[in-house]
C-alpha atoms as a PDB file:
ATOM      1  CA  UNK A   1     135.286 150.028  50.868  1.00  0.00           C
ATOM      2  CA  UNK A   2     135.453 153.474  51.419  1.00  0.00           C
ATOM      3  CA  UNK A   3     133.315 156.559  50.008  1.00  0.00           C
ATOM      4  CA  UNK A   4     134.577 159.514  48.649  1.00  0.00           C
ATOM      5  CA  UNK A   5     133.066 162.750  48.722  1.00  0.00           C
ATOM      6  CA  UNK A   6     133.079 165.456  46.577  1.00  0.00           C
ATOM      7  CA  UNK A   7     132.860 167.970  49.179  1.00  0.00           C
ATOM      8  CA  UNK A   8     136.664 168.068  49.037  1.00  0.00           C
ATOM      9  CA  UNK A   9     137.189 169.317  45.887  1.00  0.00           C
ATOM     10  CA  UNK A  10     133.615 171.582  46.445  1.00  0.00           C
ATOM     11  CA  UNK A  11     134.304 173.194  49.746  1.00  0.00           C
ATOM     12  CA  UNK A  12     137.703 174.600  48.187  1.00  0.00           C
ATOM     13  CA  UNK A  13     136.311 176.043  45.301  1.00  0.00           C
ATOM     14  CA  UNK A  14     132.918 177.407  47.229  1.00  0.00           C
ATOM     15  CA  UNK A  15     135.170 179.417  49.587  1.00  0.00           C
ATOM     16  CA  UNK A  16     137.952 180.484  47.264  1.00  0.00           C
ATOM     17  CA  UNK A  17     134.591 182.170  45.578  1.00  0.00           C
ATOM     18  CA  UNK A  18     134.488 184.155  48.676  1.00  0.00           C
ATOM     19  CA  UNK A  19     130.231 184.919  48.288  1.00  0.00           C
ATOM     20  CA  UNK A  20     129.224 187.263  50.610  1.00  0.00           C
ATOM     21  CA  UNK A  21     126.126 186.855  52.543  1.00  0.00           C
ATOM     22  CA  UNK A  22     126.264 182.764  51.000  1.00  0.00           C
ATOM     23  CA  UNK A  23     123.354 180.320  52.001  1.00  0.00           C
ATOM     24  CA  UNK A  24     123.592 176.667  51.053  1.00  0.00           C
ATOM     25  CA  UNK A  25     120.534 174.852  49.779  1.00  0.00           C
ATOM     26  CA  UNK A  26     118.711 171.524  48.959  1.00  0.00           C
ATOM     27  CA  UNK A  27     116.879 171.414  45.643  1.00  0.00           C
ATOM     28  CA  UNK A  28     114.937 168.498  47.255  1.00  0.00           C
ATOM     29  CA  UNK A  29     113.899 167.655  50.953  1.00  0.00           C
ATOM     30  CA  UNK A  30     116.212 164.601  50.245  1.00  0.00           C
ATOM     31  CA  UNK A  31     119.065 166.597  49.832  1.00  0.00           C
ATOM     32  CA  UNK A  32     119.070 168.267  53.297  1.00  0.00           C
ATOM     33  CA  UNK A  33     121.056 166.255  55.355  1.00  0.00           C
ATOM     34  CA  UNK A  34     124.375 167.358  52.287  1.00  0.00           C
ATOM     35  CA  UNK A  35     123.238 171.299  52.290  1.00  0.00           C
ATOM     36  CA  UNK A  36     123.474 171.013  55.736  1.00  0.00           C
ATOM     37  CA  UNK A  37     127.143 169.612  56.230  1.00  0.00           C
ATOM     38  CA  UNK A  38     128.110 172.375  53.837  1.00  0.00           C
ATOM     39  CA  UNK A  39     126.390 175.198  55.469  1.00  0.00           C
ATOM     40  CA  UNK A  40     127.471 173.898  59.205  1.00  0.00           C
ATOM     41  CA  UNK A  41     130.947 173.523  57.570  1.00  0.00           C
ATOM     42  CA  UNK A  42     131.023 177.078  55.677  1.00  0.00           C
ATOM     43  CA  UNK A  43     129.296 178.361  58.451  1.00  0.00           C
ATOM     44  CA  UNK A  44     126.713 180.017  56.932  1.00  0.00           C
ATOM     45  CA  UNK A  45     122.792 179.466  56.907  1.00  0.00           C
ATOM     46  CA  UNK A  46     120.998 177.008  54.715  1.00  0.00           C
ATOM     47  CA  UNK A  47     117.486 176.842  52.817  1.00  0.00           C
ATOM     48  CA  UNK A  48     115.778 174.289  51.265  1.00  0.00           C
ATOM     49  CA  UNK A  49     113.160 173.412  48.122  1.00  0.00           C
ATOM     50  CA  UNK A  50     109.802 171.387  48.830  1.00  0.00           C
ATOM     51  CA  UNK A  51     108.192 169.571  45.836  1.00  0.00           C
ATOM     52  CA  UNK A  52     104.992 168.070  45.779  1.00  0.00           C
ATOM     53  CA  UNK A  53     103.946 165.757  42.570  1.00  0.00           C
ATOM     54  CA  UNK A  54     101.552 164.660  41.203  1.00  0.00           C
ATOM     55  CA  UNK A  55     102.813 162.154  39.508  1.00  0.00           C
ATOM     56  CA  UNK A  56     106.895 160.784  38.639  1.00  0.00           C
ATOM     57  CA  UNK A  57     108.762 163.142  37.224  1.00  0.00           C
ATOM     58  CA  UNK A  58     106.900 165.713  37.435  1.00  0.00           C
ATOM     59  CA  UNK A  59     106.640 168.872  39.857  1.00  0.00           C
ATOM     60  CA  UNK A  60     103.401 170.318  40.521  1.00  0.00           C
ATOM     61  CA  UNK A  61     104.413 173.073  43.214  1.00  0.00           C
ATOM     62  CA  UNK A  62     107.610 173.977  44.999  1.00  0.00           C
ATOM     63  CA  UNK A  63     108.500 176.503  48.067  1.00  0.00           C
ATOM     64  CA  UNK A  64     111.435 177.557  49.710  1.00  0.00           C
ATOM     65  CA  UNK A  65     112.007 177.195  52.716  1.00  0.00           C
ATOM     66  CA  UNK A  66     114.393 179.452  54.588  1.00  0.00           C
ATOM     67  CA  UNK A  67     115.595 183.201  53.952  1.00  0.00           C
ATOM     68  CA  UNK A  68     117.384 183.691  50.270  1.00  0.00           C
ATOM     69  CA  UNK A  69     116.719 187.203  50.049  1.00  0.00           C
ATOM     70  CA  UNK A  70     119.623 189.279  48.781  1.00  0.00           C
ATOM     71  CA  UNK A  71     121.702 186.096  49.464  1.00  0.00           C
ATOM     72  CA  UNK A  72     124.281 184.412  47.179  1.00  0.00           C
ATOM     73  CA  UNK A  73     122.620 180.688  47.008  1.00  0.00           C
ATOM     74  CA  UNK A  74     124.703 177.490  46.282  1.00  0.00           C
ATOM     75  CA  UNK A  75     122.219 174.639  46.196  1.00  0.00           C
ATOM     76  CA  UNK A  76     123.895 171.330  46.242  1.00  0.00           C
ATOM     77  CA  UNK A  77     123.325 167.843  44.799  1.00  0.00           C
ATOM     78  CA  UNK A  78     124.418 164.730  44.455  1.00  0.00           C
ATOM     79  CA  UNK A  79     123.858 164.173  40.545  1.00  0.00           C
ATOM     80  CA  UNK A  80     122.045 166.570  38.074  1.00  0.00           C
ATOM     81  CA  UNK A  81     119.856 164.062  35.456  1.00  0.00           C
ATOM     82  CA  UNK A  82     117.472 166.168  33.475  1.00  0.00           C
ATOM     83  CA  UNK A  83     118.134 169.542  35.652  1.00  0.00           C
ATOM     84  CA  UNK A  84     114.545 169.811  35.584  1.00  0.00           C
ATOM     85  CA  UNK A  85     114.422 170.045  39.665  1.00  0.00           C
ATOM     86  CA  UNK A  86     117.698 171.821  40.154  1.00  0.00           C
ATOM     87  CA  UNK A  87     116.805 174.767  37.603  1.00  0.00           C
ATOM     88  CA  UNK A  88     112.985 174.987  38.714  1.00  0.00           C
ATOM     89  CA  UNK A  89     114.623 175.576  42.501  1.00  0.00           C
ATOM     90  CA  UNK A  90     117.463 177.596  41.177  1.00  0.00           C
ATOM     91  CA  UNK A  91     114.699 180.086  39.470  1.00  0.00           C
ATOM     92  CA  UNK A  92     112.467 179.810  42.646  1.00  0.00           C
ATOM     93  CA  UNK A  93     115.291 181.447  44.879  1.00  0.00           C
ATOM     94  CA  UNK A  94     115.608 183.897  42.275  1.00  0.00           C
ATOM     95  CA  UNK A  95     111.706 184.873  42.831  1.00  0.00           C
ATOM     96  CA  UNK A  96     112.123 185.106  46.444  1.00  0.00           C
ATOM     97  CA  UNK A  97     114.882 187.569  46.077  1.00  0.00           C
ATOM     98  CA  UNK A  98     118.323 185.446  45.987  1.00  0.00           C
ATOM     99  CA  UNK A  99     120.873 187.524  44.741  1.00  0.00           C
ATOM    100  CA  UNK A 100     122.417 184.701  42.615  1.00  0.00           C
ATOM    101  CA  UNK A 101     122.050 181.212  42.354  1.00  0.00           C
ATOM    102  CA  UNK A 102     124.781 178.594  41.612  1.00  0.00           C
ATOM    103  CA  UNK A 103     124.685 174.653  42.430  1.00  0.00           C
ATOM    104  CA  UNK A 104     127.448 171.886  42.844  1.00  0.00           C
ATOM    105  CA  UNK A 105     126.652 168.511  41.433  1.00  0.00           C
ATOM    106  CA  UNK A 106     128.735 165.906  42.026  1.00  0.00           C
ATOM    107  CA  UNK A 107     127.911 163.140  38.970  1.00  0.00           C
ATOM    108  CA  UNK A 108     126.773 164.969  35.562  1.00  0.00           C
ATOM    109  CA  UNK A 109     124.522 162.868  33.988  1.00  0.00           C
ATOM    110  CA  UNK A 110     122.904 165.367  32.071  1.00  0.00           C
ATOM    111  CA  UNK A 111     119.892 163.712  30.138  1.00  0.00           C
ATOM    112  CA  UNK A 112     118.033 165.114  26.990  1.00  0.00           C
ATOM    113  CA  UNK A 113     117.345 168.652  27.245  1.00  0.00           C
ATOM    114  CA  UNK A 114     119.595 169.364  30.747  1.00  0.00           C
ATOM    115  CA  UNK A 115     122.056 171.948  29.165  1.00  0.00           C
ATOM    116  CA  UNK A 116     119.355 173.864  27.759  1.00  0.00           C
ATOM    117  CA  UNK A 117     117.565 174.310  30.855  1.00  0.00           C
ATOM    118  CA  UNK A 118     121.045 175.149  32.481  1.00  0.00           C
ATOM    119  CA  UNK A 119     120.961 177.335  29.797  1.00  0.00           C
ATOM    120  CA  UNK A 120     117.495 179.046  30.541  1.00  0.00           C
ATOM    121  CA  UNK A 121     117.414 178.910  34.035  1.00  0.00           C
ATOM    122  CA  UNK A 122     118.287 181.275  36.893  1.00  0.00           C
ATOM    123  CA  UNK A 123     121.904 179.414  37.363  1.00  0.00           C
ATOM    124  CA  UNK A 124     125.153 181.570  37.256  1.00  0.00           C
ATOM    125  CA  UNK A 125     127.278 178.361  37.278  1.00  0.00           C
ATOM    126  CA  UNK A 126     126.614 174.602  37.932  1.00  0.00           C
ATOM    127  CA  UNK A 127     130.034 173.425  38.907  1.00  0.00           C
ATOM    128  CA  UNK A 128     130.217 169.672  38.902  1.00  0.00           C
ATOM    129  CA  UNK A 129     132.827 166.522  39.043  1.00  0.00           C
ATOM    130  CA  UNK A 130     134.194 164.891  35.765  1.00  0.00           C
ATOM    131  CA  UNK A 131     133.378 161.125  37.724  1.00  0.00           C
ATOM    132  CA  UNK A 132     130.945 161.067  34.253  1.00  0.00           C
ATOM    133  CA  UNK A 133     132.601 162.636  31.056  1.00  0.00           C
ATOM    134  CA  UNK A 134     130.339 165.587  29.609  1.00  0.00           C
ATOM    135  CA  UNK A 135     130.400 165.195  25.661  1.00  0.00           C
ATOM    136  CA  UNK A 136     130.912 168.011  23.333  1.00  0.00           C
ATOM    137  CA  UNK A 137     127.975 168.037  21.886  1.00  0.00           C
ATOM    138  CA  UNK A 138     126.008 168.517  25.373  1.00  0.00           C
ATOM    139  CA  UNK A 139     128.402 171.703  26.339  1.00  0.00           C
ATOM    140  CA  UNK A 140     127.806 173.141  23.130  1.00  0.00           C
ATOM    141  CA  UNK A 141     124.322 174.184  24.412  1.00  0.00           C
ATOM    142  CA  UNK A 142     125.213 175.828  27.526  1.00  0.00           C
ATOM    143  CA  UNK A 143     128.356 178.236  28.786  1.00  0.00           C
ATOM    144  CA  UNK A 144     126.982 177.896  32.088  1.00  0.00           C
ATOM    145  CA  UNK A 145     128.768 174.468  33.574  1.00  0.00           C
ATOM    146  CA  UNK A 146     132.044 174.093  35.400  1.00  0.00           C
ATOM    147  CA  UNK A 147     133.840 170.968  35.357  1.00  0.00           C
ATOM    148  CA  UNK A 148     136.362 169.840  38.328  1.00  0.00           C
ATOM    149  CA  UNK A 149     138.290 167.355  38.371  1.00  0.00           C
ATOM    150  CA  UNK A 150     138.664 164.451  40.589  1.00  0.00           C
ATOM    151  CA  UNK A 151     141.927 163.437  39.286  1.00  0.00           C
ATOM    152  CA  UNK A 152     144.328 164.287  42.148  1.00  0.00           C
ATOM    153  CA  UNK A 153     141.734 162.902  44.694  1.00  0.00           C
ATOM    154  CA  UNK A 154     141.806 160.037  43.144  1.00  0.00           C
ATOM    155  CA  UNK A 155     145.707 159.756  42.588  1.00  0.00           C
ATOM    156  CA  UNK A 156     146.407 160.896  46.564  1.00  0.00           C
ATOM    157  CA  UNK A 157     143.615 158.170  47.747  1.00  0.00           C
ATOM    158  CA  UNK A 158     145.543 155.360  45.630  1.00  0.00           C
ATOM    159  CA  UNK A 159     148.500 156.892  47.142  1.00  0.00           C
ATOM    160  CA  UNK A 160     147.559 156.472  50.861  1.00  0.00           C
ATOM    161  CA  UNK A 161     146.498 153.393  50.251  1.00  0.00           C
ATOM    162  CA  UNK A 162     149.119 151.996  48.597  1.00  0.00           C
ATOM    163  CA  UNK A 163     151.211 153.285  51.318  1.00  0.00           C
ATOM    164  CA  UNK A 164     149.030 152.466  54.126  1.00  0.00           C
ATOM    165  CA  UNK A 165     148.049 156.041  55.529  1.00  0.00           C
ATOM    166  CA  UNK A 166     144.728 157.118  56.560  1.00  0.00           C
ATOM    167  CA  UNK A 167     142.493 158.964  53.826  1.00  0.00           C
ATOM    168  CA  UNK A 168     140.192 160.170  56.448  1.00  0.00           C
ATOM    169  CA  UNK A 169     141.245 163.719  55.214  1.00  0.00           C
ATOM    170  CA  UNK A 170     138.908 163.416  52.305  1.00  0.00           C
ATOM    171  CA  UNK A 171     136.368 162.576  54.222  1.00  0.00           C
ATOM    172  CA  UNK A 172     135.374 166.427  54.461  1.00  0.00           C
ATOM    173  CA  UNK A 173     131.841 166.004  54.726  1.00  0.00           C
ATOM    174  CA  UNK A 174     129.289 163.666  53.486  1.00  0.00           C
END
């Protein structure tokens, strides 16, 4: 079994963005080791969000770490739930001076009141994956999201495999 990342249908649309003075983040210390791969693969610096709590699922303080001032931030995730983290950091680099502040998200899950805090928050665009479908009636609250599809990855990988060629080549970055 093989893992597919959606880094290859990311990276493409990050760059063809063309953000000047870009810095990839982690909305979470857990999602360092991804913001990383981006940044070292976009070249470009990263920052990351601590959280401390109190208790589950909810954040009693958060910093950034790292230099977001007058910068163009993309944090990056692997799923968006409530958006409660991923707006609280997107608003935080905001307050230390980001000059915008968009995130990639691979799975959309996008419990209760998610696309209104999209809404609210500090994001300029969440861009995520259609690997879950978004309904209607959760878009309806929010202008702000971006779906890709993973379509033609998936079509190319069957493909290849079908075939027998290597799909290393989506294998971008973890």
């Amino acid at each position: 079994m093989d893992h597919l990342f959606a880094s290859s249908l990311f990276l493409p649309y990050i760059k063809e963005m063309n953000l000047p003075d870009l810095v990839m983040a982690a909305p979470d210390t857990g999602g360092t080791k991804r913001a990383n791969a981006y940044a070292k693969h976009l070249g470009v610096d990263m920052a990351i969000c601590y959280k401390q709590r109190k208790v589950a699922n909810q954040i009693e303080s958060m910093t950034v770490i790292g230099d977001v001032k007058g910068k163009n931030v993309v944090l990056v995730d692997d799923m968006v739930d409530t958006a409660g983290t991923l707006t609280k950091a997107a608003d935080m680099m905001m307050e230390q001076g980001a000059a915008s502040v968009r995130a990639v998200c691979t799975h959309a899950v996008l419990s209760g009141e998610a696309c209104q805090r999209i809404q609210k928050s500090a994001l300029t665009e969440l861009i995520v994956s259609d690997t879950i479908p978004i309904g209607a009636d959760k878009l309806q609250h929010t202008s702000k999201i971006k779906q890709l599809t993973v379509a033609q990855l998936f079509a190319d990988v069957i493909h290849r495999v079908r075939s027998h060629e290597s799909i290393s080549s989506h294998f971008i970055i973890a």
